[in-house]
C-alpha atoms as a PDB file:
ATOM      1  CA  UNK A   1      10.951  -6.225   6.185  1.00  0.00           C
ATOM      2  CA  UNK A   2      11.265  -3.280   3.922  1.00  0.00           C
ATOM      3  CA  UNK A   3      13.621  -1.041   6.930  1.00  0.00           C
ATOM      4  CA  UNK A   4      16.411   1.079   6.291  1.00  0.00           C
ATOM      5  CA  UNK A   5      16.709   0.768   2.911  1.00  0.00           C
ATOM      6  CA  UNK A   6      13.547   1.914   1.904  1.00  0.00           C
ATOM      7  CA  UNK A   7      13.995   5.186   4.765  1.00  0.00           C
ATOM      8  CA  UNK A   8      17.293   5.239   2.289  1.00  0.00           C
ATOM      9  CA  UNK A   9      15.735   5.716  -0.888  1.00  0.00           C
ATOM     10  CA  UNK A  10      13.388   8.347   0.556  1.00  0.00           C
ATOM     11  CA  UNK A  11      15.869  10.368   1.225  1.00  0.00           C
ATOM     12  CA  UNK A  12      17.449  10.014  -2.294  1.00  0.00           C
ATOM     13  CA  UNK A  13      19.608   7.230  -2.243  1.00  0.00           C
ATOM     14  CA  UNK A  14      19.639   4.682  -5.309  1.00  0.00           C
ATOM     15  CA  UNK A  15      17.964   1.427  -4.319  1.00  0.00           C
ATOM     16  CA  UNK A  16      16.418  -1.558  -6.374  1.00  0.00           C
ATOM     17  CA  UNK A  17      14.193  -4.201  -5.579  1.00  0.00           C
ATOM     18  CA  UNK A  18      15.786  -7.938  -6.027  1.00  0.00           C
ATOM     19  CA  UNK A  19      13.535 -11.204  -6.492  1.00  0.00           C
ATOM     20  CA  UNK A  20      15.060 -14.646  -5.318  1.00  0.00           C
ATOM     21  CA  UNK A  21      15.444 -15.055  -9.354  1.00  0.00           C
ATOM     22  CA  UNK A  22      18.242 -12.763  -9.651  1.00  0.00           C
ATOM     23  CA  UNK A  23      15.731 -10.077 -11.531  1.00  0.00           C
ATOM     24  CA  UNK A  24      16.456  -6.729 -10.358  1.00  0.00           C
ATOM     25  CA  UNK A  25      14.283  -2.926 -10.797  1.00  0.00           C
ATOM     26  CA  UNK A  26      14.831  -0.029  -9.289  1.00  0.00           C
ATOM     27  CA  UNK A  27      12.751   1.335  -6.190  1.00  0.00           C
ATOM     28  CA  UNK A  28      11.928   4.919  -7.602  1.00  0.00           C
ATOM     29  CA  UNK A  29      10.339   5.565  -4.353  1.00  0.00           C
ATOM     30  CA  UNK A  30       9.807   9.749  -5.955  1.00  0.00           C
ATOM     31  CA  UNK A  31       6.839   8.117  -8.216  1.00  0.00           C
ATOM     32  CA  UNK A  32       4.786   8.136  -4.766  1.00  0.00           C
ATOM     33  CA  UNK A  33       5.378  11.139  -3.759  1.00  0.00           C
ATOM     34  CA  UNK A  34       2.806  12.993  -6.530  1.00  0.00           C
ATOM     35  CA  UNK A  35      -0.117  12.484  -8.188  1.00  0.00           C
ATOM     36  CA  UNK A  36      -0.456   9.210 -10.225  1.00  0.00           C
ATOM     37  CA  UNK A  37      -2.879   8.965 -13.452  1.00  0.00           C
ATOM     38  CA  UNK A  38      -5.760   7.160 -11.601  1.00  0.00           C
ATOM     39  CA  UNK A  39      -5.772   8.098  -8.263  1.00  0.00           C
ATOM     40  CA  UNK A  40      -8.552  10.027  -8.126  1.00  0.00           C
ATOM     41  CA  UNK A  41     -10.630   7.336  -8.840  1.00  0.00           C
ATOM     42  CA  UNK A  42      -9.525   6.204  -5.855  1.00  0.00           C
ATOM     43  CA  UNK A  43      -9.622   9.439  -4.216  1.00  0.00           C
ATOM     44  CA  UNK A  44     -13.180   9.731  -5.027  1.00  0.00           C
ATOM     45  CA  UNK A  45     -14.478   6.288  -2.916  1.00  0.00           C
ATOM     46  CA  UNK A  46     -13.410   8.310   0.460  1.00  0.00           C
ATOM     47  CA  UNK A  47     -16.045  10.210   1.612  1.00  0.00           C
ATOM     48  CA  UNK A  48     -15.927   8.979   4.891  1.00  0.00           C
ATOM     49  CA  UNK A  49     -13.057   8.244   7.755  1.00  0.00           C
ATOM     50  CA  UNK A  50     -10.135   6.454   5.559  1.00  0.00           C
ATOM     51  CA  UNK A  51      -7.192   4.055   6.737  1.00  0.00           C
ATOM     52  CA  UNK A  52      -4.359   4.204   3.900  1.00  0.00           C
ATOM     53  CA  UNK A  53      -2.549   1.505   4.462  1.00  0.00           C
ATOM     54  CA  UNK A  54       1.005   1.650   3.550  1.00  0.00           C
ATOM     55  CA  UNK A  55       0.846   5.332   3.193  1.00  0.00           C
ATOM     56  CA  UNK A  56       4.325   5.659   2.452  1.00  0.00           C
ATOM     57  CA  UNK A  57       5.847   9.319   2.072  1.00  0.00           C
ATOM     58  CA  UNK A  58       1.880  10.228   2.119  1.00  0.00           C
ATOM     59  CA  UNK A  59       0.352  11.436  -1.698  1.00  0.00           C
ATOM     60  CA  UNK A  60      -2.856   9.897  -0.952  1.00  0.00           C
ATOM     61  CA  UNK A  61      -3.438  10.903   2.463  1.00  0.00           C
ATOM     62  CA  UNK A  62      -2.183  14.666   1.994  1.00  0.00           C
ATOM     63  CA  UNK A  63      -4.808  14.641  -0.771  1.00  0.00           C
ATOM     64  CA  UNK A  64      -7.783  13.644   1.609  1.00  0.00           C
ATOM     65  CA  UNK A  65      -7.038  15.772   4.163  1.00  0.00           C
ATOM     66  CA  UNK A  66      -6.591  18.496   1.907  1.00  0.00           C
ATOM     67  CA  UNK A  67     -10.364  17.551   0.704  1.00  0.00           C
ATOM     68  CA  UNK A  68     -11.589  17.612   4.192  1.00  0.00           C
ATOM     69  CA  UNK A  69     -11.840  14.007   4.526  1.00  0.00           C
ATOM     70  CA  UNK A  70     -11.097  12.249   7.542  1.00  0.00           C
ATOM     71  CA  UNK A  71      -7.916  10.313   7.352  1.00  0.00           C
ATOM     72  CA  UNK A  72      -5.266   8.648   8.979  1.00  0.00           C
ATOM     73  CA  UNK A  73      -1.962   7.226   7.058  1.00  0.00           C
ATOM     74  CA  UNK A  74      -0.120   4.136   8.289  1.00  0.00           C
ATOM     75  CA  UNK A  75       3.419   2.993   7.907  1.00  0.00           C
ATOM     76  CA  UNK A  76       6.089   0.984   9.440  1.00  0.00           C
ATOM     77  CA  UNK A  77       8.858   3.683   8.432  1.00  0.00           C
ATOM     78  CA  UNK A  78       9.493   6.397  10.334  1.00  0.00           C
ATOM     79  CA  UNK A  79      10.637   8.742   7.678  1.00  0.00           C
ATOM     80  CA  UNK A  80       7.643   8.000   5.692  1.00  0.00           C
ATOM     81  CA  UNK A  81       5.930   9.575   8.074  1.00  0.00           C
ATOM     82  CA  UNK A  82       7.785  12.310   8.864  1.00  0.00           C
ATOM     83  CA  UNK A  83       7.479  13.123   4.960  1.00  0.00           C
ATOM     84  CA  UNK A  84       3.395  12.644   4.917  1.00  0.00           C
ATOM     85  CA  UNK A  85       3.070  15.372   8.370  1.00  0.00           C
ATOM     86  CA  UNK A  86       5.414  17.678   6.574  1.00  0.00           C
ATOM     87  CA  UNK A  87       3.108  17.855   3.931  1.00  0.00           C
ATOM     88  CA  UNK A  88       0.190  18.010   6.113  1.00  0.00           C
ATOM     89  CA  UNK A  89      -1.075  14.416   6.119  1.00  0.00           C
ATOM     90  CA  UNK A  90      -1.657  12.850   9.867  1.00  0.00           C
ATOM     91  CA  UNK A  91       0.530   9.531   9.707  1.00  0.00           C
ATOM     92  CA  UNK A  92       1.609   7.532  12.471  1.00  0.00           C
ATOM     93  CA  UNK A  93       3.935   4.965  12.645  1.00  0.00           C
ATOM     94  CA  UNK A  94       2.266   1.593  12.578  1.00  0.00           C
ATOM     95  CA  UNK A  95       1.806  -1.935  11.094  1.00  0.00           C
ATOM     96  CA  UNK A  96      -1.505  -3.064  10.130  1.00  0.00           C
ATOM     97  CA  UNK A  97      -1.350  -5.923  12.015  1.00  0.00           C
ATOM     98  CA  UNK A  98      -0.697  -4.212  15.352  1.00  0.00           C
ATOM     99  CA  UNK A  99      -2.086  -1.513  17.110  1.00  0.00           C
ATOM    100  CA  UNK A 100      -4.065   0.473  14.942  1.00  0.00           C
ATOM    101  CA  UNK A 101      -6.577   3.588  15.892  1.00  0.00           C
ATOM    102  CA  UNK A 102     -10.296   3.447  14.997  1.00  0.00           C
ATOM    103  CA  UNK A 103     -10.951  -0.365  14.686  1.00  0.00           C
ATOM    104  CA  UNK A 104     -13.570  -1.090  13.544  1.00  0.00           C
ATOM    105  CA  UNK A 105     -15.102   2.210  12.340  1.00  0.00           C
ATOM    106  CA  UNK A 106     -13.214   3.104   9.271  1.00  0.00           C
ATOM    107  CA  UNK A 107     -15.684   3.692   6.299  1.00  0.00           C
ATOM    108  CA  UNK A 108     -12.775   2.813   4.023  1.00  0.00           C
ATOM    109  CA  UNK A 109      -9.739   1.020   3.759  1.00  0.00           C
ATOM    110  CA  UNK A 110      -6.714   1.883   0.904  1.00  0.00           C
ATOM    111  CA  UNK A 111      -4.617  -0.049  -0.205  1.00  0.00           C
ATOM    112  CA  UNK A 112      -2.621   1.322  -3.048  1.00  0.00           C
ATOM    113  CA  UNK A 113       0.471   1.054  -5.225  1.00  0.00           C
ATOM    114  CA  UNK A 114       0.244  -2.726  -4.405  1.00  0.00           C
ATOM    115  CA  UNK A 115      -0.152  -2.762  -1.029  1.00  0.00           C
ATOM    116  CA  UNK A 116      -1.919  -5.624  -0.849  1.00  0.00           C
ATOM    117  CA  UNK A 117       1.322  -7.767  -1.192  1.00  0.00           C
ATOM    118  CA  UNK A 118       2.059  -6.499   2.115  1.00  0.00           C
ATOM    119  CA  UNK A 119       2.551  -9.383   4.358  1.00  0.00           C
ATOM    120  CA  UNK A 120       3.055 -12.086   1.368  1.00  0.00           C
ATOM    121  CA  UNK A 121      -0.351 -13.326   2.558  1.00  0.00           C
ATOM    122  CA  UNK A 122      -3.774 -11.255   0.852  1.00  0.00           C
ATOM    123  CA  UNK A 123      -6.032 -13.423   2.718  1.00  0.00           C
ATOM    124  CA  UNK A 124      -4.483 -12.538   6.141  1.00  0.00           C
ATOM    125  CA  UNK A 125      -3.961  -8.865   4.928  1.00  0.00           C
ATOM    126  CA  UNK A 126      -7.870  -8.539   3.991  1.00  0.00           C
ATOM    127  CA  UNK A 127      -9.264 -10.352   6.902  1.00  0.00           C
ATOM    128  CA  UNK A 128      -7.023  -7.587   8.798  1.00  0.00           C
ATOM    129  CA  UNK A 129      -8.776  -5.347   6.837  1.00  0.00           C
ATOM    130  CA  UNK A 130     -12.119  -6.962   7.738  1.00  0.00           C
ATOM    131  CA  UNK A 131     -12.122  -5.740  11.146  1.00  0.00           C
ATOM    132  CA  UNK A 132     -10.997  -2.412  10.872  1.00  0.00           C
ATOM    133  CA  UNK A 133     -13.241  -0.947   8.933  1.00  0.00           C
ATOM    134  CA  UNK A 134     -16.852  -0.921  10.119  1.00  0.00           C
ATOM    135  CA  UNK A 135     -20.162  -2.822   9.028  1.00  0.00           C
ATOM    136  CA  UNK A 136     -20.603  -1.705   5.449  1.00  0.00           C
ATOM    137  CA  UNK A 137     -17.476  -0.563   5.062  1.00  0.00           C
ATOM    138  CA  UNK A 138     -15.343  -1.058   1.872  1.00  0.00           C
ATOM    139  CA  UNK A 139     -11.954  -1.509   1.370  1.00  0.00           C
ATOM    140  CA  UNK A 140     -10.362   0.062  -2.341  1.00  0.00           C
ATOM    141  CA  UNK A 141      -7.486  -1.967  -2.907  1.00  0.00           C
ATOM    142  CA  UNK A 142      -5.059  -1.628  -6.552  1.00  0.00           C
ATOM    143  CA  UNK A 143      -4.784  -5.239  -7.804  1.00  0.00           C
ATOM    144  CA  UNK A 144      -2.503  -6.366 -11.048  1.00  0.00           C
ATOM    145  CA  UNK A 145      -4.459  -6.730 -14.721  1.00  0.00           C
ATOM    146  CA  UNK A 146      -6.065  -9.631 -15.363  1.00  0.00           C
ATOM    147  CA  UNK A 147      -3.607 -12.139 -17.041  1.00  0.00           C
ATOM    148  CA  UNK A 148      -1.052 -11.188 -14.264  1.00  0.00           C
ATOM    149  CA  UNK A 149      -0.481 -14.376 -12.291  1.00  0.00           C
ATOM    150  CA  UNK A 150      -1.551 -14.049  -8.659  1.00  0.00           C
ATOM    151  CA  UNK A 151       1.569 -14.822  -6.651  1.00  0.00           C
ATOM    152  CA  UNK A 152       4.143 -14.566  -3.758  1.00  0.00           C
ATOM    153  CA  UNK A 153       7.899 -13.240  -4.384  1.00  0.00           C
ATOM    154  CA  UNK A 154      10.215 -13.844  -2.269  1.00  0.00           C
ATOM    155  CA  UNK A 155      12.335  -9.937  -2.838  1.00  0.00           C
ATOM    156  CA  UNK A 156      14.565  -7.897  -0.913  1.00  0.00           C
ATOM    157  CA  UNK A 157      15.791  -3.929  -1.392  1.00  0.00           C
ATOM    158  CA  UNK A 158      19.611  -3.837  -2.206  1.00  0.00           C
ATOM    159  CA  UNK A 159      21.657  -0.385  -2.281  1.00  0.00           C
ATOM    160  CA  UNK A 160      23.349   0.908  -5.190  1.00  0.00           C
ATOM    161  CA  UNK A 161      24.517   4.326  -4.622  1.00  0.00           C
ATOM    162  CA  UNK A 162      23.853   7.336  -1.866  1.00  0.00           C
ATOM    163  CA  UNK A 163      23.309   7.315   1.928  1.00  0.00           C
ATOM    164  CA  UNK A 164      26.156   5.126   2.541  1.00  0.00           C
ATOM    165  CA  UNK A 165      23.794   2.480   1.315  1.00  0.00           C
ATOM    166  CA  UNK A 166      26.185   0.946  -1.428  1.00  0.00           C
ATOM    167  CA  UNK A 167      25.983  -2.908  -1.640  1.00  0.00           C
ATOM    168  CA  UNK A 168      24.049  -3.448   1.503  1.00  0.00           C
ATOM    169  CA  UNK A 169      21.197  -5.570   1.366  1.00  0.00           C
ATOM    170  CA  UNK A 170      18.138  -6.490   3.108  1.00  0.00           C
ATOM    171  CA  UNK A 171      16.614  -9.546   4.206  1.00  0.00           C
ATOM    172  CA  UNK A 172      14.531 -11.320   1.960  1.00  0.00           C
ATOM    173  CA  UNK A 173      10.606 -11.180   2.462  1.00  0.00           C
ATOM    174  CA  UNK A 174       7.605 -12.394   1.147  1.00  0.00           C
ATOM    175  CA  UNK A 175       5.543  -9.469  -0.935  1.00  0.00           C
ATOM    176  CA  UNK A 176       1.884 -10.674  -3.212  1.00  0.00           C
ATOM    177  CA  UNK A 177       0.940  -9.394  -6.201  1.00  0.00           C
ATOM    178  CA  UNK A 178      -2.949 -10.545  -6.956  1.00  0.00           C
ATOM    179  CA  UNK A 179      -4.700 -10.192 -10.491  1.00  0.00           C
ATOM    180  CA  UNK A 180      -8.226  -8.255 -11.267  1.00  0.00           C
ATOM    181  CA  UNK A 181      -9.274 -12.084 -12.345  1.00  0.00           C
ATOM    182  CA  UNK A 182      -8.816 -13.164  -8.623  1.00  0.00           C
ATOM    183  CA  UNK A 183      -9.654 -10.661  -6.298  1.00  0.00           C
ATOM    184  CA  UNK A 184     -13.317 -11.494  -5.847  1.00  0.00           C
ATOM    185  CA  UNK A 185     -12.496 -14.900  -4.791  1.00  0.00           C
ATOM    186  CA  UNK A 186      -9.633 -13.880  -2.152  1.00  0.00           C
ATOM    187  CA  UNK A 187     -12.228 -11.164  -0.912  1.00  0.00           C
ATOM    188  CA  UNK A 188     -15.375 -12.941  -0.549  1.00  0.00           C
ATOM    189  CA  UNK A 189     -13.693 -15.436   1.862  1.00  0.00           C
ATOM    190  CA  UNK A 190     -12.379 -12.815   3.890  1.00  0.00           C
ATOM    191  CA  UNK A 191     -15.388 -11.178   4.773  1.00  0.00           C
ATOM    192  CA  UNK A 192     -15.941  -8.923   1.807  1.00  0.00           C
ATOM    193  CA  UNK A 193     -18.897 -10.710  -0.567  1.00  0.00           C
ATOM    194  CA  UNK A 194     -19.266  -7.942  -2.799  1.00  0.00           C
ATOM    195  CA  UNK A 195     -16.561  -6.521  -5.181  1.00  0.00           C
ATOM    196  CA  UNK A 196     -16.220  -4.164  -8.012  1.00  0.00           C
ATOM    197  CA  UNK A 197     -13.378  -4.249 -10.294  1.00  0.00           C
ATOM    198  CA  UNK A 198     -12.426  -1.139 -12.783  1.00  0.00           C
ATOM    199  CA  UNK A 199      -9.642  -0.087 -15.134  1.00  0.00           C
ATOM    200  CA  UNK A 200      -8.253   3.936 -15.248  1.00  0.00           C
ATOM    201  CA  UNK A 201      -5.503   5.385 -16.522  1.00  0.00           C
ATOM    202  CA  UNK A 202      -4.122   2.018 -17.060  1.00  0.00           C
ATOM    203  CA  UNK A 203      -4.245   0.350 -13.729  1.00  0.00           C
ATOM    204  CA  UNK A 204      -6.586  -2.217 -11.999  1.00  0.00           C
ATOM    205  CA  UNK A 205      -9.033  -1.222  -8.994  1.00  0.00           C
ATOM    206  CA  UNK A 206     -12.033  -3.285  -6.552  1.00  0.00           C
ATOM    207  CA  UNK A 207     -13.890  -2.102  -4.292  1.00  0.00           C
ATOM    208  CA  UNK A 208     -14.568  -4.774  -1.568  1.00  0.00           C
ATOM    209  CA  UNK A 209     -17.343  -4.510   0.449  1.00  0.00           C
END
């Protein structure tokens, strides 16, 4: 999926994100590296053993632990971890549809920054979800603003500049994007009947439980 591109841009190099359209952005993988308007309303849900999901180079899961809050970040790049212990996050390398520590008995779930388009599949990401975190448990997931089309893109990460990176590209996979409109539908039939949705800072939040 994502690979050694994204490693790439963490370590500086210029990357962008292509969709099968031919529309292009760039990665600016620094953006999730520090505090984001809104996260602490995120931040403020854990109060009990958290999974974040996607964890990346760690901003979330440096601030829990640094809170006292029990916490464990996964990601399938290695140098995403390596940045989130540096900063003095625990992070292991993993996907969230293998092998993963404590399931069942997470009190809470993240998934941030749009992390639940990983996969290209929501359902099969939340019912994932579903049974790692334990009986009452709640899973805080960003979602897009209502109005936003729920969908699947088919993307891939293409080098520009740095890291020997230039003009290489990845392979093309599947990455959702679901709205604040649909969210309690995709939830409740994957094992999560109650949700609450909220706006801060100018991005989208539920809280599935």
């Amino acid at each position: 999926m994502i690979g050694d591109l994204y490693a790439a841009s963490l370590a500086g190099a210029l990357v962008e994100l292509e969709h099968v359209d031919g529309s292009v952005r760039p990665l600016e993988p620094d953006r999730w590296r520090r505090p984001i308007d809104g996260d602490e309303t995120m931040l403020a849900r854990c109060t009990g053993p958290t999974l974040d999901i996607g964890s990346g180079p760690g901003r979330l899961t440096v601030a829990l632990a640094r809170r006292g809050v029990p916490v464990l970040g996964i990601d399938v790049t290695p140098r995403a971890v390596r940045l989130t212990r540096r900063s003095g996050g625990p992070a292991l390398c993993r996907d969230v549809f293998g092998r993963v520590p404590g399931r069942g008995r997470w009190a809470t779930a993240l998934l941030a920054d749009g992390n639940i388009g990983i996969g290209g599949d929501p359902a099969a990401l939340l019912r994932r979800v579903r049974e790692l975190v334990r009986p009452g448990g709640e899973a805080v997931v960003e979602v897009e603003p209502p109005g936003t089309p729920s969908r699947v893109d088919r993307v891939r990460l293409r080098g520009l500049r740095g890291a020997g990176r230039a003009g290489e590209a990845g392979e093309w996979f599947g990455w959702a994007r679901v709205s604040a409109a649909d969210i309690t539908r995709v939830a409740r039939g994957c094992g999560f009947p109650v949700t609450d949705r909220w706006q801060e800072a100018g991005r989208w939040f539920a809280a599935l439980r």
